[in-house]
C-alpha atoms as a PDB file:
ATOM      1  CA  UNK A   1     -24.049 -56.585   7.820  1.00  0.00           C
ATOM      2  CA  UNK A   2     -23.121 -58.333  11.138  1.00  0.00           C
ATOM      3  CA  UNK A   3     -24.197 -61.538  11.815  1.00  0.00           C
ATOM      4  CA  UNK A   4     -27.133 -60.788  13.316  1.00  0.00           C
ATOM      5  CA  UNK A   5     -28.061 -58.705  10.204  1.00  0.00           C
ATOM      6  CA  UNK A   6     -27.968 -55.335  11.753  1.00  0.00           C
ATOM      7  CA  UNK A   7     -26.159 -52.628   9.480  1.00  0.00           C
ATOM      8  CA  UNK A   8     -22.183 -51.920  11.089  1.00  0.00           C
ATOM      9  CA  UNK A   9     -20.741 -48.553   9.861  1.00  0.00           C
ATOM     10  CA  UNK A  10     -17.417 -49.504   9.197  1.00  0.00           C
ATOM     11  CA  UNK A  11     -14.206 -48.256  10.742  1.00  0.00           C
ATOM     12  CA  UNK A  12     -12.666 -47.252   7.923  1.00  0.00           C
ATOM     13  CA  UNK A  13     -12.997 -48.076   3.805  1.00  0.00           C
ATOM     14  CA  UNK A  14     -10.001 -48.973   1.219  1.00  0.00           C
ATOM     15  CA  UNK A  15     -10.616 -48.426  -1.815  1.00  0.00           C
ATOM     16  CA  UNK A  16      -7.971 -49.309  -4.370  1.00  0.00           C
ATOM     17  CA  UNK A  17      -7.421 -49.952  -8.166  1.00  0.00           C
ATOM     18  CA  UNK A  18      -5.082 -49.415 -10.974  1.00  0.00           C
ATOM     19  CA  UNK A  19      -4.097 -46.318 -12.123  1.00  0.00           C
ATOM     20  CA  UNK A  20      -6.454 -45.037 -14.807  1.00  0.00           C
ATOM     21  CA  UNK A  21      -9.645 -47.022 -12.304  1.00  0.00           C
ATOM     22  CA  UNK A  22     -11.765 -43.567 -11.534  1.00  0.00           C
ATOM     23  CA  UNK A  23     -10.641 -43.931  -7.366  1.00  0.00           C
ATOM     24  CA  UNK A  24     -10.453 -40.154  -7.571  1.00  0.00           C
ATOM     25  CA  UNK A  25     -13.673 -39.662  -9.636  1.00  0.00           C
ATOM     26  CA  UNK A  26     -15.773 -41.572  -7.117  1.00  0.00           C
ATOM     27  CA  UNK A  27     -14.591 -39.717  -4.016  1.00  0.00           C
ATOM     28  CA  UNK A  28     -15.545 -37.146  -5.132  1.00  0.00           C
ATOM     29  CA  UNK A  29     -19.205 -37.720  -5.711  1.00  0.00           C
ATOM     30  CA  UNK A  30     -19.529 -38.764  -2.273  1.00  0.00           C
ATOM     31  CA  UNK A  31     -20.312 -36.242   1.031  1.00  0.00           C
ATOM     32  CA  UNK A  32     -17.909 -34.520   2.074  1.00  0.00           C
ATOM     33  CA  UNK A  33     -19.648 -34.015   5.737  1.00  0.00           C
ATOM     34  CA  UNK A  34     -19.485 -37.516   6.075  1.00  0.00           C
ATOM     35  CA  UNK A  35     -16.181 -39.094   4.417  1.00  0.00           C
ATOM     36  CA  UNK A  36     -12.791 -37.715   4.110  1.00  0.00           C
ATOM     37  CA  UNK A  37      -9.857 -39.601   2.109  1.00  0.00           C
ATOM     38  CA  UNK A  38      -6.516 -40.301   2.851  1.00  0.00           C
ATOM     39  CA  UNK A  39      -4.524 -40.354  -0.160  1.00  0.00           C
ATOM     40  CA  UNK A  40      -1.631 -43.300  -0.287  1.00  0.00           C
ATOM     41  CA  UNK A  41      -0.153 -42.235  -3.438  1.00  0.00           C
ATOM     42  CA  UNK A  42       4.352 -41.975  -3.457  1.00  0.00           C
ATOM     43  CA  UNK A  43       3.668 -39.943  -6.210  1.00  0.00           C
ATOM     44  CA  UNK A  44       0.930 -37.581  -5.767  1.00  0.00           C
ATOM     45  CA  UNK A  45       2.789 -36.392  -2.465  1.00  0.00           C
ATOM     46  CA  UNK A  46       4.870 -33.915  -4.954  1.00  0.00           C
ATOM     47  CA  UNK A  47       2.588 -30.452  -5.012  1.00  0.00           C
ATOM     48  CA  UNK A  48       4.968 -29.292  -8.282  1.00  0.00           C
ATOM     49  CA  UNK A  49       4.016 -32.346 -10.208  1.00  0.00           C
ATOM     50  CA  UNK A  50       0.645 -32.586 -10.274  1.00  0.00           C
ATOM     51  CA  UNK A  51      -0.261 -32.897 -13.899  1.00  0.00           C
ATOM     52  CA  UNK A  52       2.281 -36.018 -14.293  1.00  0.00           C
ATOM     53  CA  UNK A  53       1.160 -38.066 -10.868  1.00  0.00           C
ATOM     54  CA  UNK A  54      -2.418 -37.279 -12.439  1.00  0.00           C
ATOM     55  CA  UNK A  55      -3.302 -35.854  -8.461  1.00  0.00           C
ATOM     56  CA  UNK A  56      -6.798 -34.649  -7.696  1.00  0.00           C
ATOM     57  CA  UNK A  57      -7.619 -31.334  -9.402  1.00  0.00           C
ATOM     58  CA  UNK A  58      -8.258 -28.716  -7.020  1.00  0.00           C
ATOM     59  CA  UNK A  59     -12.014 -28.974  -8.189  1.00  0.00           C
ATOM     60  CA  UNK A  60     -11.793 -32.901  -6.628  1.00  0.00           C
ATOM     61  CA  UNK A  61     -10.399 -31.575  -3.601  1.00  0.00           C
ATOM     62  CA  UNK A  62     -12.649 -28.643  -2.779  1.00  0.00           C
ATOM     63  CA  UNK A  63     -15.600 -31.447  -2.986  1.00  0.00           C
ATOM     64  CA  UNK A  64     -14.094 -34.041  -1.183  1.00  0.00           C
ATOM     65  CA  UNK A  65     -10.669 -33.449   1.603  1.00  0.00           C
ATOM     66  CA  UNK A  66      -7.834 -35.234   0.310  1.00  0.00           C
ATOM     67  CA  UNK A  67      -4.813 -35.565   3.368  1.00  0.00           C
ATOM     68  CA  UNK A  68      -1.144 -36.353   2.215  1.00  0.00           C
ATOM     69  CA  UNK A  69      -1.330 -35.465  -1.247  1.00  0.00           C
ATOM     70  CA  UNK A  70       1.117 -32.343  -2.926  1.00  0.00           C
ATOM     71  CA  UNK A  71       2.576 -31.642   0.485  1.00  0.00           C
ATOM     72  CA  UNK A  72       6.423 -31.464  -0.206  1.00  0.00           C
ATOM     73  CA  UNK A  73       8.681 -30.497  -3.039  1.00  0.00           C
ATOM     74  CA  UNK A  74      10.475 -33.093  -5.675  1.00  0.00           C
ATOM     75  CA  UNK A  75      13.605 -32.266  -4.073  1.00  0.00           C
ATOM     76  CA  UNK A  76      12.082 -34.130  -0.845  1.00  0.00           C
ATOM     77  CA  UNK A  77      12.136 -38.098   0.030  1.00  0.00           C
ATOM     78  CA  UNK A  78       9.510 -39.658   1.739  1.00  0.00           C
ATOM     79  CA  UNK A  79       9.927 -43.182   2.905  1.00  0.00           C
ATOM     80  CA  UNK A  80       7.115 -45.409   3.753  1.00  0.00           C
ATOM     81  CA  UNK A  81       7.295 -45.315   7.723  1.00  0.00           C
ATOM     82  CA  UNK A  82       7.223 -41.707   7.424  1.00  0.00           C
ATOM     83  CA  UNK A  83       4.282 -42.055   5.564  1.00  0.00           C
ATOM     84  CA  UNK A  84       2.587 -44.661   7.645  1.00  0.00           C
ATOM     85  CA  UNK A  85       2.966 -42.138  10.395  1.00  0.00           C
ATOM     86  CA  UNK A  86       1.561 -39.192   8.706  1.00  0.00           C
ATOM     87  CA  UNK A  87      -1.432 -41.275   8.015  1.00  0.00           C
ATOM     88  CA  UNK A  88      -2.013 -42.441  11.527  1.00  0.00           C
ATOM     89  CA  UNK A  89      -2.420 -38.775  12.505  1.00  0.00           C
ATOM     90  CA  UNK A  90      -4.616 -38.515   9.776  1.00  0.00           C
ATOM     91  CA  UNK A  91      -6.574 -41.456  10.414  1.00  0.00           C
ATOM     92  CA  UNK A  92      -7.161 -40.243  14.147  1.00  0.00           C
ATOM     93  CA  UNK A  93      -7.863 -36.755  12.935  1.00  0.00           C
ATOM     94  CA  UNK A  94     -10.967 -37.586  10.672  1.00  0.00           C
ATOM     95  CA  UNK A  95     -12.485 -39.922  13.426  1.00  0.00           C
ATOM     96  CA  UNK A  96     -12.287 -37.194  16.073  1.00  0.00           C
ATOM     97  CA  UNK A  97     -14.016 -35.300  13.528  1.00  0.00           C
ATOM     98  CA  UNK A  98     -16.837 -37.976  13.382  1.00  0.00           C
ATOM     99  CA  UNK A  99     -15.965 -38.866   9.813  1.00  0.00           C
ATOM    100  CA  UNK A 100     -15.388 -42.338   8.140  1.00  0.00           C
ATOM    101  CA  UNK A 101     -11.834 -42.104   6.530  1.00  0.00           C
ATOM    102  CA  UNK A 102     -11.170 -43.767   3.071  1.00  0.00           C
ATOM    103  CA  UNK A 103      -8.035 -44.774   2.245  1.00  0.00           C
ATOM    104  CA  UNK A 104      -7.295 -44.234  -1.444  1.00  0.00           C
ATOM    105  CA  UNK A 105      -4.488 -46.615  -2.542  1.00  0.00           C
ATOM    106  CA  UNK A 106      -2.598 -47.033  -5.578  1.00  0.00           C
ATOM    107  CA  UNK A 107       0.513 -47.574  -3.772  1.00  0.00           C
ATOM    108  CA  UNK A 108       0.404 -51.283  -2.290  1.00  0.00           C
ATOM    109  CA  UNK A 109       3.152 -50.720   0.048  1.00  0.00           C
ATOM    110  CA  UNK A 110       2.341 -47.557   1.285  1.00  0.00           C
ATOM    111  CA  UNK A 111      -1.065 -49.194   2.479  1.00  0.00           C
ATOM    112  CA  UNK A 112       0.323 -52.471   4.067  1.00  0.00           C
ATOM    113  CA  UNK A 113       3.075 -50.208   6.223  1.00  0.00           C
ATOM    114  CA  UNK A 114       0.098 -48.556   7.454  1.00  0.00           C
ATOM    115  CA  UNK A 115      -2.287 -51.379   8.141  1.00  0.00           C
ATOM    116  CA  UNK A 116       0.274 -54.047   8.876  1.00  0.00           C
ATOM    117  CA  UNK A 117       3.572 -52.084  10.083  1.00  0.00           C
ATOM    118  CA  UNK A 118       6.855 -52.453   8.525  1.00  0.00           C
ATOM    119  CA  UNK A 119       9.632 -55.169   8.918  1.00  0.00           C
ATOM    120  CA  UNK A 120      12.515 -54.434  10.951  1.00  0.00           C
ATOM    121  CA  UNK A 121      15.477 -53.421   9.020  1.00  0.00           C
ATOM    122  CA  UNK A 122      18.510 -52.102  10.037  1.00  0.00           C
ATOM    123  CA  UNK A 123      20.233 -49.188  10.330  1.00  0.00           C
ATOM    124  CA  UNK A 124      22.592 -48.196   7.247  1.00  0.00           C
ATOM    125  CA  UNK A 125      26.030 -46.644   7.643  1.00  0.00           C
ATOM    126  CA  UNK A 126      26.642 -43.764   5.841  1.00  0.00           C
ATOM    127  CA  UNK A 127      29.172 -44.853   3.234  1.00  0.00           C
ATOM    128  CA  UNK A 128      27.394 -47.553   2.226  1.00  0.00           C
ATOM    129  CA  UNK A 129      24.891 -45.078   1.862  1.00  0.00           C
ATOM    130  CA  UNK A 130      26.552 -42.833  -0.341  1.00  0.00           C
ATOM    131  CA  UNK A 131      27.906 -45.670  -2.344  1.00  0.00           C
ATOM    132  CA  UNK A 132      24.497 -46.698  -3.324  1.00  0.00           C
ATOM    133  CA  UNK A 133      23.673 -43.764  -4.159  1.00  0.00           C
ATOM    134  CA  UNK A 134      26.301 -42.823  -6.781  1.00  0.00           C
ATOM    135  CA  UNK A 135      25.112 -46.123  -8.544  1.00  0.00           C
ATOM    136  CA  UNK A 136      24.245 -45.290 -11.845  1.00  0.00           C
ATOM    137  CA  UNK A 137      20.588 -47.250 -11.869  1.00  0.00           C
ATOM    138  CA  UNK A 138      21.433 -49.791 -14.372  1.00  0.00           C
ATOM    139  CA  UNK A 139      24.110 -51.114 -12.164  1.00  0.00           C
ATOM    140  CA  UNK A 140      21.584 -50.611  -8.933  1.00  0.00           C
ATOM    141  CA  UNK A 141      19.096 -52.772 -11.114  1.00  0.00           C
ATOM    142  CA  UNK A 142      21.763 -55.507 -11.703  1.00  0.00           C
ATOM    143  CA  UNK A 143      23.037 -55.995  -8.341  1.00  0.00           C
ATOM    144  CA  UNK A 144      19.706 -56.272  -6.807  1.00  0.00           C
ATOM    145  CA  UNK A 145      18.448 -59.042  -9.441  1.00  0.00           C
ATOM    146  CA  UNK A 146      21.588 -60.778  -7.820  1.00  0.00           C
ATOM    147  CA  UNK A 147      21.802 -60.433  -4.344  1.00  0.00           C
ATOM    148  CA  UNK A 148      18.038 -60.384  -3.784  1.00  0.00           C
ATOM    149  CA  UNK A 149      15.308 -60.992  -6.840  1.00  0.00           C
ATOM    150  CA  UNK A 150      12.649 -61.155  -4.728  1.00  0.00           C
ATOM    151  CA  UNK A 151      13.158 -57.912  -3.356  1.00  0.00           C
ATOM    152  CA  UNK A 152      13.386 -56.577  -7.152  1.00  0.00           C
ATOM    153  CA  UNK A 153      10.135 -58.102  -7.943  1.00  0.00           C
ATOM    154  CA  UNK A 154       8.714 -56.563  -4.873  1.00  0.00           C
ATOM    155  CA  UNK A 155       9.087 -52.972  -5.639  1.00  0.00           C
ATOM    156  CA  UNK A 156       7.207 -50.988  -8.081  1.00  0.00           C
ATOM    157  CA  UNK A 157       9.068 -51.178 -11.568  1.00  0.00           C
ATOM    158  CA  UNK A 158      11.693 -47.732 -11.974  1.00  0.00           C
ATOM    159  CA  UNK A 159      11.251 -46.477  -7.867  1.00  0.00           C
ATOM    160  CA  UNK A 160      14.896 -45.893  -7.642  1.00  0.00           C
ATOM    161  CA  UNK A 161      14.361 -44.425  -4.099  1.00  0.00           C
ATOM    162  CA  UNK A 162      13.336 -48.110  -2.967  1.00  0.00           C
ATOM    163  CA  UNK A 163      16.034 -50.425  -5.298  1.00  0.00           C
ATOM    164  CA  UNK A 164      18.567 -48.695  -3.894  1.00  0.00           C
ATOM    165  CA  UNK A 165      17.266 -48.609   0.233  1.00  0.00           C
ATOM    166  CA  UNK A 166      16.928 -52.606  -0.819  1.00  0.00           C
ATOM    167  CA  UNK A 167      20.344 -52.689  -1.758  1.00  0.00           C
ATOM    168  CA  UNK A 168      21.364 -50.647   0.930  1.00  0.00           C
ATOM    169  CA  UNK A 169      19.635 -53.283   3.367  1.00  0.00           C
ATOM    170  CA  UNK A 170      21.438 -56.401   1.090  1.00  0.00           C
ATOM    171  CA  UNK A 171      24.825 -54.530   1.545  1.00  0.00           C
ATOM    172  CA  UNK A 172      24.722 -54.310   5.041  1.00  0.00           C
ATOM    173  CA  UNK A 173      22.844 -57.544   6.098  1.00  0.00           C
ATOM    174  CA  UNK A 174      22.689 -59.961   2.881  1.00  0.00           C
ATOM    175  CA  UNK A 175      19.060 -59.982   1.884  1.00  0.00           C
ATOM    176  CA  UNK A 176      16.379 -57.422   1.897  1.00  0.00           C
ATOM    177  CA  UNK A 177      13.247 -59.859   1.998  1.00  0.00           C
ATOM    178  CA  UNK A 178      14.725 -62.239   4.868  1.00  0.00           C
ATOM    179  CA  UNK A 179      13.198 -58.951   7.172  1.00  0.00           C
ATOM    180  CA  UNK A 180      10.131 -60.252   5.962  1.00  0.00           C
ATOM    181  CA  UNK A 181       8.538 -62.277   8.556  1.00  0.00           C
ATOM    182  CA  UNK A 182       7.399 -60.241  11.470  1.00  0.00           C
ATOM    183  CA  UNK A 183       6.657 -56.357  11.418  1.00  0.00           C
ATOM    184  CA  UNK A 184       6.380 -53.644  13.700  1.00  0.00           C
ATOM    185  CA  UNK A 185       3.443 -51.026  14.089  1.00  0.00           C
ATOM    186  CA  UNK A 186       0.585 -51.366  11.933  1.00  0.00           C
ATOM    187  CA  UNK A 187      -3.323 -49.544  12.692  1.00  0.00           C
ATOM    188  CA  UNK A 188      -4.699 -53.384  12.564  1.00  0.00           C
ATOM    189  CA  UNK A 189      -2.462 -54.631  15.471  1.00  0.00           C
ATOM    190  CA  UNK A 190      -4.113 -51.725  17.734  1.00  0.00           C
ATOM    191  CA  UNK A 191      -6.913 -53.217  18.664  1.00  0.00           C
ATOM    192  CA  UNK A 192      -8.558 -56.422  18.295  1.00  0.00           C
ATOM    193  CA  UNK A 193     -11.032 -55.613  15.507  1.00  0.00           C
ATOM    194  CA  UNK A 194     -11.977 -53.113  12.508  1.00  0.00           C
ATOM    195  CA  UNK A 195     -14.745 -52.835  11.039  1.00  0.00           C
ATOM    196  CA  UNK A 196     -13.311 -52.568   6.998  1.00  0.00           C
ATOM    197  CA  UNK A 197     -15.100 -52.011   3.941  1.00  0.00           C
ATOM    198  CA  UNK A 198     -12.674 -53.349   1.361  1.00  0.00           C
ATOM    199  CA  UNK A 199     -12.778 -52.607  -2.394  1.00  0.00           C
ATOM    200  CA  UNK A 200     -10.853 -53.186  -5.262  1.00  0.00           C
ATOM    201  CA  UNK A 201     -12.145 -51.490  -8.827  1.00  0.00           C
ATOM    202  CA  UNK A 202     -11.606 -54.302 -11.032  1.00  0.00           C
ATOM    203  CA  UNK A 203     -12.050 -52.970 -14.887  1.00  0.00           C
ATOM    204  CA  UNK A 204     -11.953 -54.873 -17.693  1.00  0.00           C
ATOM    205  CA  UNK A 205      -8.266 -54.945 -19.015  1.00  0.00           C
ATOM    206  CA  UNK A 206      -9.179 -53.806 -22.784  1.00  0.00           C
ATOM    207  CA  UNK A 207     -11.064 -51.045 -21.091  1.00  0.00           C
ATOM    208  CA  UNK A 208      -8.782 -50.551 -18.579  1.00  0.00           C
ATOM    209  CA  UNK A 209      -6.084 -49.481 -21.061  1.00  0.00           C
ATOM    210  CA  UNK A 210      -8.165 -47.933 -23.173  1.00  0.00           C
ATOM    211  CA  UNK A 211      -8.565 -45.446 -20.131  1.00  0.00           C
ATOM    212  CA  UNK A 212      -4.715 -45.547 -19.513  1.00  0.00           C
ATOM    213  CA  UNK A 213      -3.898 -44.338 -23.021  1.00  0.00           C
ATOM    214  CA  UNK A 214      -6.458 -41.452 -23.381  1.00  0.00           C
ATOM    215  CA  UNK A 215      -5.259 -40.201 -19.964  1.00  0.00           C
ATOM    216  CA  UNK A 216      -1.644 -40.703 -21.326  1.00  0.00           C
ATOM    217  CA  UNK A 217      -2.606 -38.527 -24.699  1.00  0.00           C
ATOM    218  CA  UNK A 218      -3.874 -35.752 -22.955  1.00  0.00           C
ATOM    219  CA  UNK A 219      -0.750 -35.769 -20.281  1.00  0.00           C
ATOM    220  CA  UNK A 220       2.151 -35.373 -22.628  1.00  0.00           C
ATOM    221  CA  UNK A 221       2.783 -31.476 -23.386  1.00  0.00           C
ATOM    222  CA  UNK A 222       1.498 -30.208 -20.086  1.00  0.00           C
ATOM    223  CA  UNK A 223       3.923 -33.073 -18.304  1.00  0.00           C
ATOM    224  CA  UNK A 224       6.809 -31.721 -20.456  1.00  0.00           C
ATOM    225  CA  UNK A 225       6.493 -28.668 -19.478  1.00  0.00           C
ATOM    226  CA  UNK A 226       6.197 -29.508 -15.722  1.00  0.00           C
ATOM    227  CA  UNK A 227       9.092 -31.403 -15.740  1.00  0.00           C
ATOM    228  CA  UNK A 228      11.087 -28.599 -17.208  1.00  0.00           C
ATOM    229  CA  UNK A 229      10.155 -26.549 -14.334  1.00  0.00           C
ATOM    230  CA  UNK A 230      10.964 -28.692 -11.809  1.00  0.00           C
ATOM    231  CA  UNK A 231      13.939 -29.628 -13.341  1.00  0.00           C
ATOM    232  CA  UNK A 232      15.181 -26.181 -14.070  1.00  0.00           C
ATOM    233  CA  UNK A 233      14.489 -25.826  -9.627  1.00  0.00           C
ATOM    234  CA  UNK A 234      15.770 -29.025  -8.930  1.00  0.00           C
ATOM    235  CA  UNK A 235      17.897 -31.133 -11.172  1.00  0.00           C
ATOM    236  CA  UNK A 236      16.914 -34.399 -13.338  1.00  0.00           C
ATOM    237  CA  UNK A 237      18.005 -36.180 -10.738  1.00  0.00           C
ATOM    238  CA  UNK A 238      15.514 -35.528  -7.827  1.00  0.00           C
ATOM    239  CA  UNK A 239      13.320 -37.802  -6.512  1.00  0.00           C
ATOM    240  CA  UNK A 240      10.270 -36.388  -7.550  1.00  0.00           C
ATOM    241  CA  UNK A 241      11.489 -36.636 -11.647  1.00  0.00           C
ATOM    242  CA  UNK A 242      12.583 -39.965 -10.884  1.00  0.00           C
ATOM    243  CA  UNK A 243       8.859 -41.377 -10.697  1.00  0.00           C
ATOM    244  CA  UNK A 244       7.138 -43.250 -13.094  1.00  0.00           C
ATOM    245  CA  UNK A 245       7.056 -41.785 -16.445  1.00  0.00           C
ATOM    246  CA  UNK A 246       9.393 -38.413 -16.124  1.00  0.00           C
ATOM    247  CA  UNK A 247      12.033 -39.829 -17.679  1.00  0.00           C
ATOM    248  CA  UNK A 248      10.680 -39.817 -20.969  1.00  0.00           C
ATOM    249  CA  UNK A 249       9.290 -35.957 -20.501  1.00  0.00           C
ATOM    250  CA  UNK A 250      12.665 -35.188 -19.704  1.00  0.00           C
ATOM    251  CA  UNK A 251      13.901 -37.391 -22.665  1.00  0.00           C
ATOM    252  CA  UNK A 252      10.994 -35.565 -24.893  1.00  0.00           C
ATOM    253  CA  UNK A 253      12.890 -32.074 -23.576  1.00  0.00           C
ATOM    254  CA  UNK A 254      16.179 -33.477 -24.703  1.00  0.00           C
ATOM    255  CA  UNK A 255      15.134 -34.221 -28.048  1.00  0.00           C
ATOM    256  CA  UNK A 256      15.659 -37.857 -27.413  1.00  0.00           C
ATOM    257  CA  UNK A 257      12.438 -39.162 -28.388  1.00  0.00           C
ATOM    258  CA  UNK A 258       9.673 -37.508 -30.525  1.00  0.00           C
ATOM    259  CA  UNK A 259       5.925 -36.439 -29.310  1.00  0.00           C
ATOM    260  CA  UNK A 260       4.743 -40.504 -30.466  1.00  0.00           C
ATOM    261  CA  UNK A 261       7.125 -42.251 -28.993  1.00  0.00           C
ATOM    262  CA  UNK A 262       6.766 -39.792 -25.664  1.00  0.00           C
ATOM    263  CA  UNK A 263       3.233 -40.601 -25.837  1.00  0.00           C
ATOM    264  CA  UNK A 264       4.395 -44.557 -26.181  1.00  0.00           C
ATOM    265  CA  UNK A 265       6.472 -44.252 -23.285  1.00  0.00           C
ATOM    266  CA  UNK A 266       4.417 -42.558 -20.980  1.00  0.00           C
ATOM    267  CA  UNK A 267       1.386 -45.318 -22.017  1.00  0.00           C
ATOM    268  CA  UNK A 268       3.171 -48.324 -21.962  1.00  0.00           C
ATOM    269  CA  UNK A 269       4.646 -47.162 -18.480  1.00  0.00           C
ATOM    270  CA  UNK A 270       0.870 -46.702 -16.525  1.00  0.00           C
ATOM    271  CA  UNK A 271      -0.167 -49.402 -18.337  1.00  0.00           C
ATOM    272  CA  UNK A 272       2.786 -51.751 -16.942  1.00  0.00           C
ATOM    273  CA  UNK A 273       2.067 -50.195 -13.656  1.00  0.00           C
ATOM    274  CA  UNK A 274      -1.705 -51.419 -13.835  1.00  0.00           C
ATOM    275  CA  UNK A 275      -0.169 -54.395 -14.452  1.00  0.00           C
ATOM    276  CA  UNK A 276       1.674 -54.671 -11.343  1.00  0.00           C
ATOM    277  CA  UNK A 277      -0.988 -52.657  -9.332  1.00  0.00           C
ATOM    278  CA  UNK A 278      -3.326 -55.267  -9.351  1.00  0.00           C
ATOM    279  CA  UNK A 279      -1.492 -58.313  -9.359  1.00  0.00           C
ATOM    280  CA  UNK A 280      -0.450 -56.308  -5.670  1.00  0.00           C
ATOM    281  CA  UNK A 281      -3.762 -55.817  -4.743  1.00  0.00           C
ATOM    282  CA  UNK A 282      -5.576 -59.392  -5.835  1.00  0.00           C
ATOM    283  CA  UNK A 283      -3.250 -60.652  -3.097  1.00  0.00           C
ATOM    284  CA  UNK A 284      -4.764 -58.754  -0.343  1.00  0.00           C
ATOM    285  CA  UNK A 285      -7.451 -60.305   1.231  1.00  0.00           C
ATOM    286  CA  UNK A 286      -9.584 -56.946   3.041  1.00  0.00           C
ATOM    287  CA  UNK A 287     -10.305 -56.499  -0.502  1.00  0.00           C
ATOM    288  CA  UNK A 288     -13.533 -57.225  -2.587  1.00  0.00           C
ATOM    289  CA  UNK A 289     -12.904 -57.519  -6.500  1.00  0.00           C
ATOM    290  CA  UNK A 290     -15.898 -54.753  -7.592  1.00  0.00           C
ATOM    291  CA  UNK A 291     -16.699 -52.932 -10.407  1.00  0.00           C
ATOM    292  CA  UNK A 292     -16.654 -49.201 -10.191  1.00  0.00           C
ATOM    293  CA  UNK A 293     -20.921 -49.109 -10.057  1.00  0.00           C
ATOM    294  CA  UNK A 294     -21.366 -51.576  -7.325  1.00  0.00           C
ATOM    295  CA  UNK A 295     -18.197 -49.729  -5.190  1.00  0.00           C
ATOM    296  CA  UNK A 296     -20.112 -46.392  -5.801  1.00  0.00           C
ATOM    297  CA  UNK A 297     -23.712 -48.286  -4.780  1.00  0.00           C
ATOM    298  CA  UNK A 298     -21.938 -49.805  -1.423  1.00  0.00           C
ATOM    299  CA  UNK A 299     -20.289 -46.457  -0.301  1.00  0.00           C
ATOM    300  CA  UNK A 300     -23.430 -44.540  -1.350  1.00  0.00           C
ATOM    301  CA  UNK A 301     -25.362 -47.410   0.938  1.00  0.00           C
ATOM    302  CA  UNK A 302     -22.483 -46.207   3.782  1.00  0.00           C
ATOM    303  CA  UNK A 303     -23.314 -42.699   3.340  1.00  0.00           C
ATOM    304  CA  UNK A 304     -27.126 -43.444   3.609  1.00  0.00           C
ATOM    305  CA  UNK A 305     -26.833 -45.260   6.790  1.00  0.00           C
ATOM    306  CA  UNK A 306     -24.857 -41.864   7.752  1.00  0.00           C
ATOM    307  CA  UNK A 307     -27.574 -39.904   7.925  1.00  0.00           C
ATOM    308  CA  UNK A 308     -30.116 -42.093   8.733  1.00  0.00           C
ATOM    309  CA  UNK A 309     -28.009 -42.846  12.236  1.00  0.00           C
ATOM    310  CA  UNK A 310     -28.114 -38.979  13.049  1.00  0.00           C
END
């Protein structure tokens, strides 16, 4: 509602949670004539690891358009900018379609490079490049802790990819977070209003996990054998095995660990990423704290107004 009470379709919706919240689930229940989603998901971007980034089945995605999901291989980077960008043309494409887009986010900083742009940071020379990058990660871990905690603290636990472009950054200019005042770009600093539907699925923690681990139980076999593939294409080392969770598939492969304490890994990994998923998202203030009923009632209420403004 406006202030006048009068019913305001809104310009676009967020709708966020934990992994293991239903975000896919509820999409997908929705119409598909009227809504499209815009996936902002590092992980789900790799289309040989879907069963392991837990990306929308095909089913999901023949009932409700999902953009930027499975659309490069694990040999491929992707850094935030670049995906900012890609969902700017997606963003533009779904209006000029007459559609509402809904931006799916599990990834915090995905989402805030697109609404609010990113902070200036420079340009890295090459051999400081290359020097971070033949880091073994324990040592990347321990000189970012040092030179810049807050930076640590600020990325999603085991994205290797983003320790070491922090380090990178420290190397060549001290700190990583003193770039963290003004940004550039951003869909919100385009014009002077949106009209946002904000919503956060907030779940019960003891369900919450409860979700996490039976998702978790029925991962581990299929995600061991997807990792073997794309590790038999690719190497252990490519950015697509180095998300959260492959290491102990590949570690399960290896004989390292047995089929419990895979499954222990692989659940006490999503469930630390919960963890950190919504402490990100409690901070943003678009967002409404919702249950995953009243979220489904408000976008249903969208969709209604939909077709009653036709």
């Amino acid at each position: 509602m406006n202030e006048g009470g009068e019913n305001i379709l809104p310009d676009l919706i967020l709708l966020t949670g934990p992994t293991g919240s239903g975000k896919t689930a509820l999409v997908s229940e929705l119409d598909s004539d009227i809504f499209e989603v815009i996936s902002f998901d590092s992980r789900q971007v790799y289309k040989d690891l879907p069963i392991g980034t837990t990306a929308p089945t095909k089913e999901e995605q023949s009932s409700m358009p999902h953009a930027l999901i499975q659309f490069q291989t694990s040999n491929q980077r992707i850094d935030a900018k670049e995906f900012a960008d890609l969902a700017l043309q997606a963003y533009l494409r779904i209006h000029a379609k007459g559609k509402i887009p809904i931006l799916v986010a599990g990834t915090g900083f995905y989402l805030r490079a697109f609404l609010y742009g990113m902070y200036p940071v420079p340009d890295i020379a090459i051999d400081v490049h290359q020097a971070v990058i033949d880091l073994p990660d324990e040592l990347v871990i321990q000189e970012l802790k040092e030179r810049d905690p807050e930076a640590f603290e600020y990325i999603s636990s085991n994205d290797f990819y983003r320790y070491r472009r922090a380090l990178e950054v420290c190397r060549t200019s001290g700190s990583w977070s003193k770039f963290k005042h003004e940004t550039i770009g951003g869909l919100l600093k385009s014009k002077e209003k949106f009209n946002i539907l904000g919503l956060f699925l907030d779940w019960d923690r003891e369900i919450l996990y409860s979700r996490i681990n039976q998702r978790a139980k029925d991962l581990l076999l299929p995600m061991a054998e997807e990792a073997s593939k794309v590790r038999e294409q690719y190497g252990a080392d490519c950015p697509g095995l180095n998300t959260l969770g492959y290491n102990f598939a590949l570690d399960f492969l290896d004989n390292k660990m047995n089929l419990d304490s895979f499954y222990e890994g692989i659940a006490k990994a999503h469930r630390n990423y919960a963890k950190r998923q919504i402490t990100w998202f409690k901070k943003e203030p678009l967002l409404q704290k919702v249950s995953w009923d009243f979220a489904m009632e408000n976008l249903l209420e969208v969709q209604l107004l939909v077709i009653k403004n036709k």
